[in-house]
N, C-alpha and C. Protein backbone atom coordinates (compact mmCIF):
# COMPACT_ATOMS: atom_id res chain seq x y z
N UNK A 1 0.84 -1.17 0.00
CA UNK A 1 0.00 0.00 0.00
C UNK A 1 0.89 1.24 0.00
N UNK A 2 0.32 2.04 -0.94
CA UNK A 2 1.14 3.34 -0.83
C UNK A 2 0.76 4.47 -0.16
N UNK A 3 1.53 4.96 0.75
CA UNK A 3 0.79 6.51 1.54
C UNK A 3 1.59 7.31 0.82
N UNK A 4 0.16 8.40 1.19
CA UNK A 4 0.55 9.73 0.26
C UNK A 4 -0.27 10.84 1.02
N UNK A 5 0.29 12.18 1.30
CA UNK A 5 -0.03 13.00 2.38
C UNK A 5 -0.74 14.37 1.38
N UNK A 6 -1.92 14.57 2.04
CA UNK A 6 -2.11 15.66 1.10
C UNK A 6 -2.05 16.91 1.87
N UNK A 7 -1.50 17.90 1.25
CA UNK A 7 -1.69 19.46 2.01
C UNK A 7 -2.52 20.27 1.11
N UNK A 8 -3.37 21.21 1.80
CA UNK A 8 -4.25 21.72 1.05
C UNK A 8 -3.96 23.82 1.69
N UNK A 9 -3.47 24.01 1.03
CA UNK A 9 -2.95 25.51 1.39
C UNK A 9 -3.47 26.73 0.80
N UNK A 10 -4.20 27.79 1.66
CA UNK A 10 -4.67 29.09 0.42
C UNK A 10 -4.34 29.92 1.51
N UNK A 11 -4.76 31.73 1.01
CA UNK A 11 -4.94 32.53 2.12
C UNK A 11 -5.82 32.83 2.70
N UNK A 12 -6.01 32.71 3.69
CA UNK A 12 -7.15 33.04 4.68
C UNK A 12 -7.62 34.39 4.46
N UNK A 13 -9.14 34.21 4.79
CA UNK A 13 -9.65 36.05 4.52
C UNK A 13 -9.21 36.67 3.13
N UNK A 14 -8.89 35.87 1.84
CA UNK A 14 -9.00 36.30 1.20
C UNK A 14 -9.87 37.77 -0.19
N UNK A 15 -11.07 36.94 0.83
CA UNK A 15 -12.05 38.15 -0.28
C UNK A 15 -12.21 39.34 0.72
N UNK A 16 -12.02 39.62 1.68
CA UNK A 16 -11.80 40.79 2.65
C UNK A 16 -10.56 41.79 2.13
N UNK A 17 -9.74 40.63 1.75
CA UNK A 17 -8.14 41.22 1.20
C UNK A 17 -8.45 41.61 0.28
N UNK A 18 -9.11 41.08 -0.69
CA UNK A 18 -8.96 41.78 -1.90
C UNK A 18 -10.13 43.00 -2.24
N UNK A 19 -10.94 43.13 -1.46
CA UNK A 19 -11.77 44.15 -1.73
C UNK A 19 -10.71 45.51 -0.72
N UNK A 20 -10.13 45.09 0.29
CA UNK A 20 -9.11 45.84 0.95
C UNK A 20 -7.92 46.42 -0.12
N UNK A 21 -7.06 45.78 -0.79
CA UNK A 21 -6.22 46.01 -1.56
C UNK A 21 -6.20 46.06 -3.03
N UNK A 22 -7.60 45.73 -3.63
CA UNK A 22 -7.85 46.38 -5.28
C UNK A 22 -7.31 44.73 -5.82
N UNK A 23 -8.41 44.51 -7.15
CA UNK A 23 -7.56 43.37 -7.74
C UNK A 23 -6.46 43.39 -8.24
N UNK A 24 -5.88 44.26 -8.40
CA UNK A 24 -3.95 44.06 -9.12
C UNK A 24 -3.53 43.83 -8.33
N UNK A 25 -3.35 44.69 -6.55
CA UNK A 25 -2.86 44.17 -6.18
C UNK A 25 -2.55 42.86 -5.27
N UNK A 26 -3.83 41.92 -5.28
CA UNK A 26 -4.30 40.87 -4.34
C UNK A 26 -3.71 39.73 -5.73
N UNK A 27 -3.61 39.98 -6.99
CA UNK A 27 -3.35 39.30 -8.25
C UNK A 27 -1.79 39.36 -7.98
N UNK A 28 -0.99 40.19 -7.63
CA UNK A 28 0.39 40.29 -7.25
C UNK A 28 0.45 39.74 -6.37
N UNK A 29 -0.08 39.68 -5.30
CA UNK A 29 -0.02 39.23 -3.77
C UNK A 29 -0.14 37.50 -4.10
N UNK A 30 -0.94 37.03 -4.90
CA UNK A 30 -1.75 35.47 -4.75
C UNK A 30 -0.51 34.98 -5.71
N UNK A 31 0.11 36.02 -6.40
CA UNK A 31 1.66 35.37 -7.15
C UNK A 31 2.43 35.07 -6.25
N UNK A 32 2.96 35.73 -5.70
CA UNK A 32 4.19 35.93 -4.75
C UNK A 32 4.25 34.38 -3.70
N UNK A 33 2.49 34.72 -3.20
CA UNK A 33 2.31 33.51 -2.23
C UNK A 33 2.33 32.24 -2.82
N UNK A 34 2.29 31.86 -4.69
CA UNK A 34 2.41 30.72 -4.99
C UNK A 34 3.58 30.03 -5.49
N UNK A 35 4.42 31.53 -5.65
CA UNK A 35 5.58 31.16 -5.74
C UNK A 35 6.51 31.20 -4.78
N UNK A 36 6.45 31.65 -3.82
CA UNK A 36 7.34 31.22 -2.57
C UNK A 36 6.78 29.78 -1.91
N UNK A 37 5.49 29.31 -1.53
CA UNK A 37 4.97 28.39 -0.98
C UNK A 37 5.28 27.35 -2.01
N UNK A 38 5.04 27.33 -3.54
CA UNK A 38 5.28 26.13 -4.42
C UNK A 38 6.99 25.64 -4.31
N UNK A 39 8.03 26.98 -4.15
CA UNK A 39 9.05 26.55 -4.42
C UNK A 39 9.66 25.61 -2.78
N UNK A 40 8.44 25.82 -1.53
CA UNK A 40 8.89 25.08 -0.16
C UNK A 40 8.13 23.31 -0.71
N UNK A 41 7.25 23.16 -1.34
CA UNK A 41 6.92 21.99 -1.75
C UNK A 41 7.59 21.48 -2.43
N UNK A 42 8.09 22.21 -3.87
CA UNK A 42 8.83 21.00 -4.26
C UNK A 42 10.34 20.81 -3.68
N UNK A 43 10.61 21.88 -2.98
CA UNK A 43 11.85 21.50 -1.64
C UNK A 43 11.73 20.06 -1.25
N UNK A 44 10.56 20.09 -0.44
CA UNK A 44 10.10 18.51 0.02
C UNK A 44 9.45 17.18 -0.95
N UNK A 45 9.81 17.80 -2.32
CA UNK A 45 9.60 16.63 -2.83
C UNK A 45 8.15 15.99 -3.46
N UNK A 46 7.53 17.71 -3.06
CA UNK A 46 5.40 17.35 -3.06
C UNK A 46 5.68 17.92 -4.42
N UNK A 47 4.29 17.68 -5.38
CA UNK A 47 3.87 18.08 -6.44
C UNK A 47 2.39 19.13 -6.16
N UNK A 48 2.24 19.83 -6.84
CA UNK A 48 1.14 20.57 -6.78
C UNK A 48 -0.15 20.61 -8.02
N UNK A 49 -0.76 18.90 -8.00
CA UNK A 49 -1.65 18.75 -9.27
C UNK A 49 -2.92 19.88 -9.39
N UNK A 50 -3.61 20.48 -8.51
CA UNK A 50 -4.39 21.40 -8.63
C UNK A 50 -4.51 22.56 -8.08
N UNK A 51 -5.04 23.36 -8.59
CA UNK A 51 -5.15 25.15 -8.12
C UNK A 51 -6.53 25.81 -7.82
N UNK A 52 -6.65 26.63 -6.82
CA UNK A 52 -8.07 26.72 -6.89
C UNK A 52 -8.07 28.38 -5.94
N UNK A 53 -7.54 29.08 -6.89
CA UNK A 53 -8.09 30.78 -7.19
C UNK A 53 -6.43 31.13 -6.20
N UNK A 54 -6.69 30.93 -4.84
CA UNK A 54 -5.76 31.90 -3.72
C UNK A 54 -5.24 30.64 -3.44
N UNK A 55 -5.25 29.26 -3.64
CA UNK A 55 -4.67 28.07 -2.95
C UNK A 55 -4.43 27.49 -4.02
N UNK A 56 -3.86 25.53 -3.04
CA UNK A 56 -3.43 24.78 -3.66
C UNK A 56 -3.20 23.61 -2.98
N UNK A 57 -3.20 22.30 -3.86
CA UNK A 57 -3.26 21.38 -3.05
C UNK A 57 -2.09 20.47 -3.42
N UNK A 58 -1.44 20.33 -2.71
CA UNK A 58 -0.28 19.63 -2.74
C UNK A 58 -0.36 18.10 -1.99
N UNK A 59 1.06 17.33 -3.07
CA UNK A 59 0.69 16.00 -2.84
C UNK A 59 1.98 15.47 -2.48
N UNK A 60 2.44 14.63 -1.56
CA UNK A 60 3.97 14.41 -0.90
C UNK A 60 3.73 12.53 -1.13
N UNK A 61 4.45 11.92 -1.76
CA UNK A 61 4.06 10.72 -1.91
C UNK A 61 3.61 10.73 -2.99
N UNK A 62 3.22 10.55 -4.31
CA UNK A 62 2.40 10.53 -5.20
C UNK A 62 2.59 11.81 -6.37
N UNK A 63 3.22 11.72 -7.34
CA UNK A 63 3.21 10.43 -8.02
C UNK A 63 4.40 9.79 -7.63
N UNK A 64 5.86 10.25 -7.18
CA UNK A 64 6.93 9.98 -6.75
C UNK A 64 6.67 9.27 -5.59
N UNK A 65 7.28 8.51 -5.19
CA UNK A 65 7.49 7.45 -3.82
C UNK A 65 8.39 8.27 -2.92
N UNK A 66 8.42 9.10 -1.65
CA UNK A 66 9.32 9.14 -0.81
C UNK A 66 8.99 9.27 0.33
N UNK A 67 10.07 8.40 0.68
CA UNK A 67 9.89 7.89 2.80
C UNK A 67 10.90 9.12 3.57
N UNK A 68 10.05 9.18 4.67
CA UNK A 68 8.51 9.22 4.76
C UNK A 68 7.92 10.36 4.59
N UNK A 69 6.68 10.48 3.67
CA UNK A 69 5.85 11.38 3.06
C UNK A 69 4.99 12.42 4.07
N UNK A 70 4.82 11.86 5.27
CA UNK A 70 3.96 12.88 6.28
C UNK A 70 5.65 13.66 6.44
N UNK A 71 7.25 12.96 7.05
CA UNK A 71 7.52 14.08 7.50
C UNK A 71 7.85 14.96 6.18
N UNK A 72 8.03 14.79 5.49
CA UNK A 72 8.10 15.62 3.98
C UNK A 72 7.28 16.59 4.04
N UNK A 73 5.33 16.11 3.83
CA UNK A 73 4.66 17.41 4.15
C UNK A 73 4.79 18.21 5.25
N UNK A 74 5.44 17.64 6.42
CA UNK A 74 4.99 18.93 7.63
C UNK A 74 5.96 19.93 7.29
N UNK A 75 7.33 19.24 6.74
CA UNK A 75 8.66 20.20 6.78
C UNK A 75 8.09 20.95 5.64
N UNK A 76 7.50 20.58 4.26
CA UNK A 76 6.94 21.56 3.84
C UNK A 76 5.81 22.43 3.87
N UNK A 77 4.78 22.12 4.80
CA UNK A 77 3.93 23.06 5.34
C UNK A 77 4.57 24.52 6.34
N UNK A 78 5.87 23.35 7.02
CA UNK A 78 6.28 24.44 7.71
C UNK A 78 6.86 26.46 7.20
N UNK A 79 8.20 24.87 6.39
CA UNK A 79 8.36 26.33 5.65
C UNK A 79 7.58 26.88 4.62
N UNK A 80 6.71 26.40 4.13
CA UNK A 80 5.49 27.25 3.26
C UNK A 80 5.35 28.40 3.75
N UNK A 81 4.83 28.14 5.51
CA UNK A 81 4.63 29.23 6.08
C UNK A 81 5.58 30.32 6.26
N UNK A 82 6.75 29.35 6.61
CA UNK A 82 7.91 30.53 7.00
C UNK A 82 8.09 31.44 5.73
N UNK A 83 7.87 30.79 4.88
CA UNK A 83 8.71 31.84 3.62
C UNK A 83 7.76 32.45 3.62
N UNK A 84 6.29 32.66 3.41
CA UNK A 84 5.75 33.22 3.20
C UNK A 84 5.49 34.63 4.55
N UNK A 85 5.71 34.30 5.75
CA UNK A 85 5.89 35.08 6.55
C UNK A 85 7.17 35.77 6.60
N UNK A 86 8.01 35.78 5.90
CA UNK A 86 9.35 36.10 5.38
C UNK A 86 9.15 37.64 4.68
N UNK A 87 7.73 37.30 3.54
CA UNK A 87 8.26 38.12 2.60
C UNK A 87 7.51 39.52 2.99
């Protein structure tokens, strides 16, 4: 049997934000956050098969095999966060 860990990541309070900060700039903002957070996943080795507006769901285990896949996602949930609290 194969395990495979899923993380499911967006920004919180998004539509508050963006009526707060205008769509260009919440469209700049939802970049930044997918490219700092995508580049902590595939750090750990996750793939990111779907997108869904301000998020994303990432997959650690699958389609690639690597042991072990939960600590893979937490280290990349972690720093998801960190980088993104970084920028």
């Amino acid at each position: 049997m194969k395990q495979v860990t899923v993380l499911f990541c967006d920004i919180v309070g998004s539509t508050p934000l963006t009526e707060r900060l205008g769509p260009e700039a919440m469209r700049d903002l939802v970049a930044a956050f997918l490219q700092a957070s995508l580049a902590e996943v595939h750090r750990y080795g996750g793939t990111a098969p779907q997108f869904t507006g301000d998020g994303f769901l990432a997959l650690f285990g699958a389609p690639i095999t690597y042991e072990p896949c939960k600590a893979r996602s937490v280290g990349g949930d972690r720093h998801t966060t960190g980088a993104w609290r970084r920028r």
